[in-house]
Protein backbone atom coordinates (compact mmCIF):
# COMPACT_ATOMS: atom_id res chain seq x y z
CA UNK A 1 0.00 0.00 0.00
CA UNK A 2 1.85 3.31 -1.15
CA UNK A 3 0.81 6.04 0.87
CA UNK A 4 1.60 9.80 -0.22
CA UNK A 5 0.95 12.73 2.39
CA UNK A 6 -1.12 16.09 1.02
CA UNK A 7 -0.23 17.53 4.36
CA UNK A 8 -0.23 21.29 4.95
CA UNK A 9 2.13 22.00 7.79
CA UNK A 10 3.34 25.64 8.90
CA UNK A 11 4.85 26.76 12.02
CA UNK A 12 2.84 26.53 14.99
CA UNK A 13 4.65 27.39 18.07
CA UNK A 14 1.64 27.20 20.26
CA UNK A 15 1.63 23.37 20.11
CA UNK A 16 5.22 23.26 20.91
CA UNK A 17 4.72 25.65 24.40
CA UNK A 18 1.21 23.93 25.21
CA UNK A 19 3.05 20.51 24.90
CA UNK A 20 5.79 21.29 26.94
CA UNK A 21 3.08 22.33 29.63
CA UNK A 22 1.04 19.65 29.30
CA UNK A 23 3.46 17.24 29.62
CA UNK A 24 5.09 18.98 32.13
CA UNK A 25 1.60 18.90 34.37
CA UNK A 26 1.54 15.08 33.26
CA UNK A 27 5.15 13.65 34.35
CA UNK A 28 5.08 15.77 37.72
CA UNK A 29 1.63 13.96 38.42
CA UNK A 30 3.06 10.82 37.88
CA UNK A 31 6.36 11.73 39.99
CA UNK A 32 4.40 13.05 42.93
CA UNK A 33 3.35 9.41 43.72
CA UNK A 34 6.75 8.64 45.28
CA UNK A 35 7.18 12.18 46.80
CA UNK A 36 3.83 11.77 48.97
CA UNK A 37 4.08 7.71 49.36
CA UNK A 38 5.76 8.16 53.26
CA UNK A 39 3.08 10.90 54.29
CA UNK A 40 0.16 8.00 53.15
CA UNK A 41 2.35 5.59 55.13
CA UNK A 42 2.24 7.31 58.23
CA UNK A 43 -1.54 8.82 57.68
CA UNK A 44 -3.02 6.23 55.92
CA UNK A 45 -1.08 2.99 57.52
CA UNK A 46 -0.55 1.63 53.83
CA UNK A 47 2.37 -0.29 52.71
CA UNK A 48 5.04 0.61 50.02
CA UNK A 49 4.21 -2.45 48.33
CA UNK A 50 0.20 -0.86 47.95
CA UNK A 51 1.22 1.97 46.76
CA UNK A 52 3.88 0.84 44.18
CA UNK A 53 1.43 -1.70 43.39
CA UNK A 54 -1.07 1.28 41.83
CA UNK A 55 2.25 2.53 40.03
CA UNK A 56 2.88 -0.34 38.78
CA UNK A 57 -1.12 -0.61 37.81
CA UNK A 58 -1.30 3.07 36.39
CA UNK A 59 2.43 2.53 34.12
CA UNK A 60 0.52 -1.18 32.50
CA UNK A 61 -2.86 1.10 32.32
CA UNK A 62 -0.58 3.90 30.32
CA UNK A 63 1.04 0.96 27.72
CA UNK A 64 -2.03 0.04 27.18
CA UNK A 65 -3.81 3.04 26.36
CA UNK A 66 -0.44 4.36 24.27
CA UNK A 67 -1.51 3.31 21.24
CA UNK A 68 -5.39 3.96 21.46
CA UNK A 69 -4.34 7.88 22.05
CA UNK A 70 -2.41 7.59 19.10
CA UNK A 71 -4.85 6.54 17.07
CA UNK A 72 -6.99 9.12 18.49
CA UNK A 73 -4.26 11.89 17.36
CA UNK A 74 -4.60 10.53 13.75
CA UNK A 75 -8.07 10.77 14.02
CA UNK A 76 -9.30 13.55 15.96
CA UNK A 77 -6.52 15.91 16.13
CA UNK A 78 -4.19 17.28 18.86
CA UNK A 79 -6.69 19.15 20.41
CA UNK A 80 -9.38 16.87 21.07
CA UNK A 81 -6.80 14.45 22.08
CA UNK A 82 -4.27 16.48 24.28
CA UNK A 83 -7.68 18.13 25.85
CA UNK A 84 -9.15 14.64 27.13
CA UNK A 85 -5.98 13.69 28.48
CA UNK A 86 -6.30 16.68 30.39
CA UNK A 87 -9.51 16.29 31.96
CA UNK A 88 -8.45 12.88 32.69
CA UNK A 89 -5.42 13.83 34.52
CA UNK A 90 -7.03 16.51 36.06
CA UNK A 91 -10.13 14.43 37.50
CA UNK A 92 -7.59 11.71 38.43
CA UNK A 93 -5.53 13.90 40.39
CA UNK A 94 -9.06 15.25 42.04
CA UNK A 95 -10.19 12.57 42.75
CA UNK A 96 -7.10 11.55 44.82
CA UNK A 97 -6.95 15.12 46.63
CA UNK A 98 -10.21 14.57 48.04
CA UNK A 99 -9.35 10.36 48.72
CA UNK A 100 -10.35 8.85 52.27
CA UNK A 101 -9.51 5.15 51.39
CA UNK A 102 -7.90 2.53 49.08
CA UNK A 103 -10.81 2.06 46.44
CA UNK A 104 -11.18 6.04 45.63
CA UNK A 105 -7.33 6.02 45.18
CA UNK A 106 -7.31 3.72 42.89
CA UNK A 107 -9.93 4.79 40.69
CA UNK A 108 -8.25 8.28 40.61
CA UNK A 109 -4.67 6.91 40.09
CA UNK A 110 -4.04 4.11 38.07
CA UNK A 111 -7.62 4.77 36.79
CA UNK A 112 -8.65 8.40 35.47
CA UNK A 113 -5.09 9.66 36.30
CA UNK A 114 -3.78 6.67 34.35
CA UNK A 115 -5.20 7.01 31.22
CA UNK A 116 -4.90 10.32 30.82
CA UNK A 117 -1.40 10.01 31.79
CA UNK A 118 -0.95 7.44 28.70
CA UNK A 119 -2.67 10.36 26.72
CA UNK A 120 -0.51 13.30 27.49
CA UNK A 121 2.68 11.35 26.86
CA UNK A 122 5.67 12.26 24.97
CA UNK A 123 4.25 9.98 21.48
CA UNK A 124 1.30 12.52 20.88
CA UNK A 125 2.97 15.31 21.70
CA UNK A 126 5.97 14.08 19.44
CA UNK A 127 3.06 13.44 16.80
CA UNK A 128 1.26 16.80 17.10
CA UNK A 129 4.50 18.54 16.61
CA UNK A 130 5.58 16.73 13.40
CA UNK A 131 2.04 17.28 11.50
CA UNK A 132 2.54 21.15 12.14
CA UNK A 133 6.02 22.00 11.29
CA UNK A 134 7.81 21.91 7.76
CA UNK A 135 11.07 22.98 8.75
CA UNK A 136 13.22 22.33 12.32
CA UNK A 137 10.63 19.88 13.00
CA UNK A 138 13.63 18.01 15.61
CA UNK A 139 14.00 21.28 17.32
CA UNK A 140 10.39 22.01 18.14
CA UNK A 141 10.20 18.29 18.98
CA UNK A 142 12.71 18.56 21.46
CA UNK A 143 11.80 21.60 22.96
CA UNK A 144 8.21 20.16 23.41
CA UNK A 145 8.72 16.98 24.72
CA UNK A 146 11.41 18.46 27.03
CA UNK A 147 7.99 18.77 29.66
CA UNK A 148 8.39 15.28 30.51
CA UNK A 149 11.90 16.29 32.40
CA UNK A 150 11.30 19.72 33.03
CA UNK A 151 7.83 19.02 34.98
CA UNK A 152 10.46 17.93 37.94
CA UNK A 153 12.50 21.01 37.55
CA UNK A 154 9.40 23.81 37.31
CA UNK A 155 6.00 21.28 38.92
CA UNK A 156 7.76 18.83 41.72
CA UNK A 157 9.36 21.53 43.69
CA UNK A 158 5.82 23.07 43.76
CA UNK A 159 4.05 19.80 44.85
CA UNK A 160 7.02 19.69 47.41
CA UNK A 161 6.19 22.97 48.78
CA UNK A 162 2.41 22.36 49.24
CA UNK A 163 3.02 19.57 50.84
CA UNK A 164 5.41 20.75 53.75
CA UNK A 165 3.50 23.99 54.25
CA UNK A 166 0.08 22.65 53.58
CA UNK A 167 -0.96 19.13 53.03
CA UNK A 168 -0.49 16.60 50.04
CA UNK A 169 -4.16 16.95 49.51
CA UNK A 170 -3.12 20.43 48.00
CA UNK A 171 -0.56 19.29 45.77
CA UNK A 172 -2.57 16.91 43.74
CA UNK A 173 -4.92 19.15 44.09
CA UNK A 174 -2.57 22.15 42.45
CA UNK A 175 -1.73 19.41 39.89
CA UNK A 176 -5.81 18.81 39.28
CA UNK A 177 -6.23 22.91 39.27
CA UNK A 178 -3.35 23.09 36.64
CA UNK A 179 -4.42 20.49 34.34
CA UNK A 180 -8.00 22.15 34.02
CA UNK A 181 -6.60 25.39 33.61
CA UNK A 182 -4.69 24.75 30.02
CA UNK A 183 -7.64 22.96 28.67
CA UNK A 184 -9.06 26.20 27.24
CA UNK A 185 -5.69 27.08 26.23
CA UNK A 186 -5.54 24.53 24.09
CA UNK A 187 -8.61 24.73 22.49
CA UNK A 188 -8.42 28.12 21.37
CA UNK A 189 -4.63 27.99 20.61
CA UNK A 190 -4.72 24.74 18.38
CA UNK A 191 -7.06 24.80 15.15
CA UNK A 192 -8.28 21.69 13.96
CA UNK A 193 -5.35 19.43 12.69
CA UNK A 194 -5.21 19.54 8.59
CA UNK A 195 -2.31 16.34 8.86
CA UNK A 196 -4.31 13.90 8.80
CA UNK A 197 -5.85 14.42 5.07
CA UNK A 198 -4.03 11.80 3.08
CA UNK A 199 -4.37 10.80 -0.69
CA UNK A 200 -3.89 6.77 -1.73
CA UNK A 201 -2.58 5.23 -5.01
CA UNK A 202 -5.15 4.55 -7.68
CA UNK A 203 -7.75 7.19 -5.82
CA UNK A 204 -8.44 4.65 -2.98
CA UNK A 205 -9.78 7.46 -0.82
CA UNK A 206 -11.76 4.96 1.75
CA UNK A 207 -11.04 5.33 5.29
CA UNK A 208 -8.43 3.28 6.66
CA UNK A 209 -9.16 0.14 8.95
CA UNK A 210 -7.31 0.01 11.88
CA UNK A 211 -5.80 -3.92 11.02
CA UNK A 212 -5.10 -2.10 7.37
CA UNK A 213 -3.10 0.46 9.52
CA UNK A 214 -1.14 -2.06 11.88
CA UNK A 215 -0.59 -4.39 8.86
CA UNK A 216 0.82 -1.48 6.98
CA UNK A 217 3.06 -0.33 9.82
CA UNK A 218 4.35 -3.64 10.86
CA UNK A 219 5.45 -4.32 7.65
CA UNK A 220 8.12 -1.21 7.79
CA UNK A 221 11.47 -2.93 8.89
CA UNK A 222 12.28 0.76 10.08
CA UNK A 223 9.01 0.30 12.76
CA UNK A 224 10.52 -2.86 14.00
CA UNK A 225 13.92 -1.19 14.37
CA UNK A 226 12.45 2.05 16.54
CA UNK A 227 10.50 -0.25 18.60
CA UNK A 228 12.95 -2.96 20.25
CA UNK A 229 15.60 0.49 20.07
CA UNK A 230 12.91 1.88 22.21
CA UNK A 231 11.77 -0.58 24.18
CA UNK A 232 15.67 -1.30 25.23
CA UNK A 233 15.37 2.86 25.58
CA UNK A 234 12.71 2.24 28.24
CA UNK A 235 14.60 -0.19 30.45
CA UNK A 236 17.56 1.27 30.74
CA UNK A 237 15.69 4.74 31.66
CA UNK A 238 12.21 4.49 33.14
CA UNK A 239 13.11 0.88 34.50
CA UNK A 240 17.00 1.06 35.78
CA UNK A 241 18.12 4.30 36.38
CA UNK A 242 14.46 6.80 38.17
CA UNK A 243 13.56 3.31 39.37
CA UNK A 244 16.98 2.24 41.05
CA UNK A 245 19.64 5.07 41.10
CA UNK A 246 18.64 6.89 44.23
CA UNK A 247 18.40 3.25 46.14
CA UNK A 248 21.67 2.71 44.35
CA UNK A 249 23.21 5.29 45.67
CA UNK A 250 21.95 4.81 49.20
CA UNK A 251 23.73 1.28 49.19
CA UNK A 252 26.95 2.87 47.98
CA UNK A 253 27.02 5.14 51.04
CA UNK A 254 26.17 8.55 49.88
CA UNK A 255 24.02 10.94 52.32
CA UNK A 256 20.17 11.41 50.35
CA UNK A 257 20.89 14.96 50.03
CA UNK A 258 23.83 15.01 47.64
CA UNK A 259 22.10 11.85 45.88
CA UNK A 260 18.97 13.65 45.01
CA UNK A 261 20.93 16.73 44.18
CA UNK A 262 22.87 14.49 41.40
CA UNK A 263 18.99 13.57 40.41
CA UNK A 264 18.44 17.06 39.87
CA UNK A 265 21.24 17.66 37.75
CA UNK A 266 20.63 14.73 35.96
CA UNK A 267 17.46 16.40 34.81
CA UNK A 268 18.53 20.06 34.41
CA UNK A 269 20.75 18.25 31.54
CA UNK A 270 18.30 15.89 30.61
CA UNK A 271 16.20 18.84 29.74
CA UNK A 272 18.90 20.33 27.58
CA UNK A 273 19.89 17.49 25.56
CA UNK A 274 16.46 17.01 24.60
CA UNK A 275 16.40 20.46 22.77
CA UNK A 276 20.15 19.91 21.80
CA UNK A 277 19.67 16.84 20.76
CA UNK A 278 15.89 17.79 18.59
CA UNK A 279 18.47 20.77 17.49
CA UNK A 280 21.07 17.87 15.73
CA UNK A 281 18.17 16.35 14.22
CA UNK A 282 17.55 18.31 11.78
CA UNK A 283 21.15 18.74 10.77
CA UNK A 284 23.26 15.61 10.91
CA UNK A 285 22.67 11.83 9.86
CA UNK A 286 19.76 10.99 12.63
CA UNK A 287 20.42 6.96 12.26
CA UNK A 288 24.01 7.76 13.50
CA UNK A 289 23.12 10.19 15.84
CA UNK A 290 20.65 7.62 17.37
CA UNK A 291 23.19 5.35 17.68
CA UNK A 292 25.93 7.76 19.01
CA UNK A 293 23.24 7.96 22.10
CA UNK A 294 23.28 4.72 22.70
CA UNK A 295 26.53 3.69 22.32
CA UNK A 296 27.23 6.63 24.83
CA UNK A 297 24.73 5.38 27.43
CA UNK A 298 26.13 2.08 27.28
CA UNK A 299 29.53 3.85 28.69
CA UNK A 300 27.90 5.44 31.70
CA UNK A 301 26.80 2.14 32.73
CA UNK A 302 30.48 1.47 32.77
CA UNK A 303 30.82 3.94 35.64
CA UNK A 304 28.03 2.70 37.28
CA UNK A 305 29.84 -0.65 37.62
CA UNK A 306 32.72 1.38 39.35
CA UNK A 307 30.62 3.54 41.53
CA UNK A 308 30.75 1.55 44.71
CA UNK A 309 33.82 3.21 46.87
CA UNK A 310 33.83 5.79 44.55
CA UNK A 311 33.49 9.69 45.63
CA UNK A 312 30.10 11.35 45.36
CA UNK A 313 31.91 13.14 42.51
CA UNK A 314 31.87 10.39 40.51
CA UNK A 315 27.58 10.02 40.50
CA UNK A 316 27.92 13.67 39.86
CA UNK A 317 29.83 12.54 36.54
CA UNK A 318 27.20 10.08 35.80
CA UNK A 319 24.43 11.93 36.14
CA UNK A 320 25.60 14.63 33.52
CA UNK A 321 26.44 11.94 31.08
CA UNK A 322 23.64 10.17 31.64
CA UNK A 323 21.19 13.03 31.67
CA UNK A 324 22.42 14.28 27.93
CA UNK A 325 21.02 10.89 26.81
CA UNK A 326 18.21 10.04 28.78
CA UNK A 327 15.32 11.35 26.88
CA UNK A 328 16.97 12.67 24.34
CA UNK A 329 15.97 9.38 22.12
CA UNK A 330 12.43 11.25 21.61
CA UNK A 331 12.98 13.65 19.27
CA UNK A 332 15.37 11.58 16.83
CA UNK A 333 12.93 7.98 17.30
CA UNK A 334 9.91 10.68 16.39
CA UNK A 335 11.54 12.01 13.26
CA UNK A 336 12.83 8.76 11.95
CA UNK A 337 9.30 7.23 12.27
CA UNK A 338 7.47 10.48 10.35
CA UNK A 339 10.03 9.79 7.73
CA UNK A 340 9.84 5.70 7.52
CA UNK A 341 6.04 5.42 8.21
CA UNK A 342 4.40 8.71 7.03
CA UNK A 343 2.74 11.10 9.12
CA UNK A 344 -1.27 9.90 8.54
CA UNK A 345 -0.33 6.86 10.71
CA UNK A 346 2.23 8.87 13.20
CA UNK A 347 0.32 8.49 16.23
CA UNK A 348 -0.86 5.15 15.62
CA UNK A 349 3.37 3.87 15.51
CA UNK A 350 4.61 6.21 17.83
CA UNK A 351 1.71 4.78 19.91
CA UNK A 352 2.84 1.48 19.80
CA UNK A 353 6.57 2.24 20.09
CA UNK A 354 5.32 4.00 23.39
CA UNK A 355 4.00 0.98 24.73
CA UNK A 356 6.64 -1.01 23.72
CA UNK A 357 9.08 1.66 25.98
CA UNK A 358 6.56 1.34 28.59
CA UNK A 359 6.46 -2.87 28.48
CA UNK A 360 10.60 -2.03 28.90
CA UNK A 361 10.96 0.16 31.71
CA UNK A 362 8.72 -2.43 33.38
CA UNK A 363 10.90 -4.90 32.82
CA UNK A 364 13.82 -3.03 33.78
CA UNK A 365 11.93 -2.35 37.17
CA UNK A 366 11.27 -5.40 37.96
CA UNK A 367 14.51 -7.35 36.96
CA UNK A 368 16.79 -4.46 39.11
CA UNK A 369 14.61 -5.65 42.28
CA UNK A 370 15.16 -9.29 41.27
CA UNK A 371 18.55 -8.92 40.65
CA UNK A 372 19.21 -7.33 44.07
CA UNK A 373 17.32 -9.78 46.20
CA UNK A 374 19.24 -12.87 44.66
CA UNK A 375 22.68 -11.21 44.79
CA UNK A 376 22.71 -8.58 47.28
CA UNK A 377 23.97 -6.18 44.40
CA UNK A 378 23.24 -4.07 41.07
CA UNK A 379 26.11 -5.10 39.14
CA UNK A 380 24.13 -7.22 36.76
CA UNK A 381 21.66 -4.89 36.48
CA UNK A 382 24.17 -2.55 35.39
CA UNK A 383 26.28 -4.97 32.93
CA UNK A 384 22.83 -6.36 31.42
CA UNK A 385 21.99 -2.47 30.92
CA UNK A 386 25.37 -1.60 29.34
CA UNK A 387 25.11 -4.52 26.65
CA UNK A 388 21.17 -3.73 26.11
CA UNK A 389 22.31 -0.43 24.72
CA UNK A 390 25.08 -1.48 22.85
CA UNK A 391 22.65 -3.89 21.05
CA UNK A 392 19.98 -0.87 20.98
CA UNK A 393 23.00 1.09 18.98
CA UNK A 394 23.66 -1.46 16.83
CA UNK A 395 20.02 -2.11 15.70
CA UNK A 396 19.57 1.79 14.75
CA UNK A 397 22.96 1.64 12.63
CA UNK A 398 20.29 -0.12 10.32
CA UNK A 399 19.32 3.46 8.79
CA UNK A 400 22.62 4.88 7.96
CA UNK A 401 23.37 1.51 6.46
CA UNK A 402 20.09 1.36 4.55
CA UNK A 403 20.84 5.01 2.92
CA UNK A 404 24.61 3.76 2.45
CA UNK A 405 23.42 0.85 -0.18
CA UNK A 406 20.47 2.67 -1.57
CA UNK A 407 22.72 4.94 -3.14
CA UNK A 408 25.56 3.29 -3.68
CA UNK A 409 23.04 1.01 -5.80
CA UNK A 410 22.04 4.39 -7.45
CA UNK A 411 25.38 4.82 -8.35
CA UNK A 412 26.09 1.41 -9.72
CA UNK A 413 22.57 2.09 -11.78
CA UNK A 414 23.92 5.38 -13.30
């Protein structure tokens, strides 16, 4: 099936700013669960393993709903689809401000909260951005899905402050305030999304089915490519390092404050590479840039193996490495997939490929506590990460290698 966009885009730098809010609003909802967990423990009586166990819930929720709110995007727009999020998050995070027991968590949480959190996520944004830009499309991706790091620099030290002066019931209830609040910004700062009018060979102008669509995308060796990359991608982020760094660090010996300081710089430069990195994007190979990343996570790994006796200096050098190629894999993965796929079924990949980095950070979180409890240590975790990466680089090298025979087979041809 040959597919040829009729796509208008222009520059629309309202989607970039609203994205970078929204996601912003999103992530710092999400990271406010293990800020507040201790105060439920002492008010509520409830375990850690309850309330990781509605994490856990509300991340499986999320994969799951990835690729539905891409699909959405392709259908409906970015504003229909980045406002329902919204609501969701917004009711979720009411609904938890106003919680007495277990059940009304829940429901708010991994429920509402949940799915709207798999809505506002970085793949629509990503998506949105692409349809409405013709040129420095990397750039404006980067700078908008930047919100998922800089929510904990500009949001979490917010919820942190309602909390010590207040009560926690005020910070999800800022977060609830917050996500109602840019809903009308939204709607009257987006205008109904023109991407997703699309022309077909021999004037096959039927709607698409969705198994048409996910036959059509699984064919494209590039989508396979993207989504083990990414799904590597998510365990050696979401999974190993915000899962098990800080408790890392805590085994090493180092004092929580400097260790959540080094957090904090990891995502102050997390939040840079992502715009540095959407910045290269649209200037340099992207298949070896994507593979650069990689290849240069897998070395931070390598200090991670050598952290233990080490000075707190040396996490300080990991986390700047690190955070320069945490999230930075967003805005190249994005722009490779609007190239290899097309941009009428964006969303739907990008949806998928989410899930697929969701399915991985799961993994990763689950394998560093196994890991630990059968050896007393993360140095597997760490050595299994390192080679993951390497293998993630190595699987992206398949663009630049792709481009390298399709024109040297031009050449032969001429």
């Amino acid at each position: 099936m040959n597919i040829q966009n009729t796509v208008s885009r222009e520059t629309n730098w309202p989607i970039v700013i609203l994205g970078f809010l929204a996601l912003s609003i999103a992530f710092s909802g999400r990271a406010a669960l293990g800020l507040i967990m201790p105060v439920w423990q002492n008010e509520f009586g409830w375990s850690n393993g309850f309330v990781s166990n509605v994490g856990a819930t509300a991340l499986i929720i999320m994969a799951m709903t990835a690729p539905f709110a891409g699909r959405m995007l392709d259908k409906m727009g970015p504003r229909f689809t980045l406002n329902l999020g919204l609501i969701l998050v917004g009711t979720g995070c009411g609904l938890v401000a106003l919680m007495n027991g277990q059940v009304m968590f829940m429901i708010g949480f991994a429920g509402f909260a949940g799915v709207g959190f798999g809505i506002v996520a970085t793949h629509v944004v990503a998506t949105a951005v692409a349809r409405r830009f013709n040129n420095n499309v990397g750039l404006a991706t980067g700078i908008a899905t930047s919100g998922a790091t800089g929510g904990q620099l500009l949001i979490v030290p917010l919820i942190a402050g309602l909390l010590t002066l207040i009560s926690w019931r005020w910070s999800f209830g800022a977060l609830s305030i917050m996500s109602f609040m840019l809903v009308p910004f939204l709607y009257r700062s987006l205008k109904e999304d023109s991407g997703q009018t699309l022309q077909k060979d021999n004037s096959d102008s039927d709607e698409s089915s969705l198994k048409k669509d996910l036959l059509f995308i699984i064919q494209k060796p590039a989508f396979h490519v993207l989504f083990w990359s990414f799904l590597i991608c998510g365990f050696t982020t979401t999974g190993v390092i915000e899962t098990h760094l800080l408790p890392f660090a805590s085994f090493c010996g180092f004092p929580p404050l400097p260790s959540a300081t080094a957090y904090g710089v990891l995502s102050a430069v997390n939040l840079i590479g992502m715009i540095g990195v959407g910045w290269l994007t649209d200037r340099v190979n992207r298949g070896i840039l994507l593979a650069s990343i990689y290849f240069l996570r897998s070395i931070t790994f390598v200090i991670l193996t050598n952290l233990t006796g080490s000075s707190v200096e040396t996490l300080f050098i990991f986390a700047v490495l690190f955070g320069a190629v945490d999230y930075s894999t967003v805005p190249i993965t994005a722009s490779l997939l609007a190239s290899h796929v097309g941009l009428k079924l964006m969303g739907l990949a990008m949806g998928l490929i989410a899930a697929g980095h969701a399915v991985g950070g799961a993994l990763g979180a689950f394998l560093g506590g196994y890991f630990f409890d059968n050896t007393g240590a993360y140095q597997v975790l760490w050595l299994s990460s390192l080679w993951l990466a390497v293998g993630a680089g190595l699987l992206v090298l398949y663009f630049p290698v792709k481009s390298w025979i399709e024109n040297y087979d031009d050449r032969i041809k001429t």
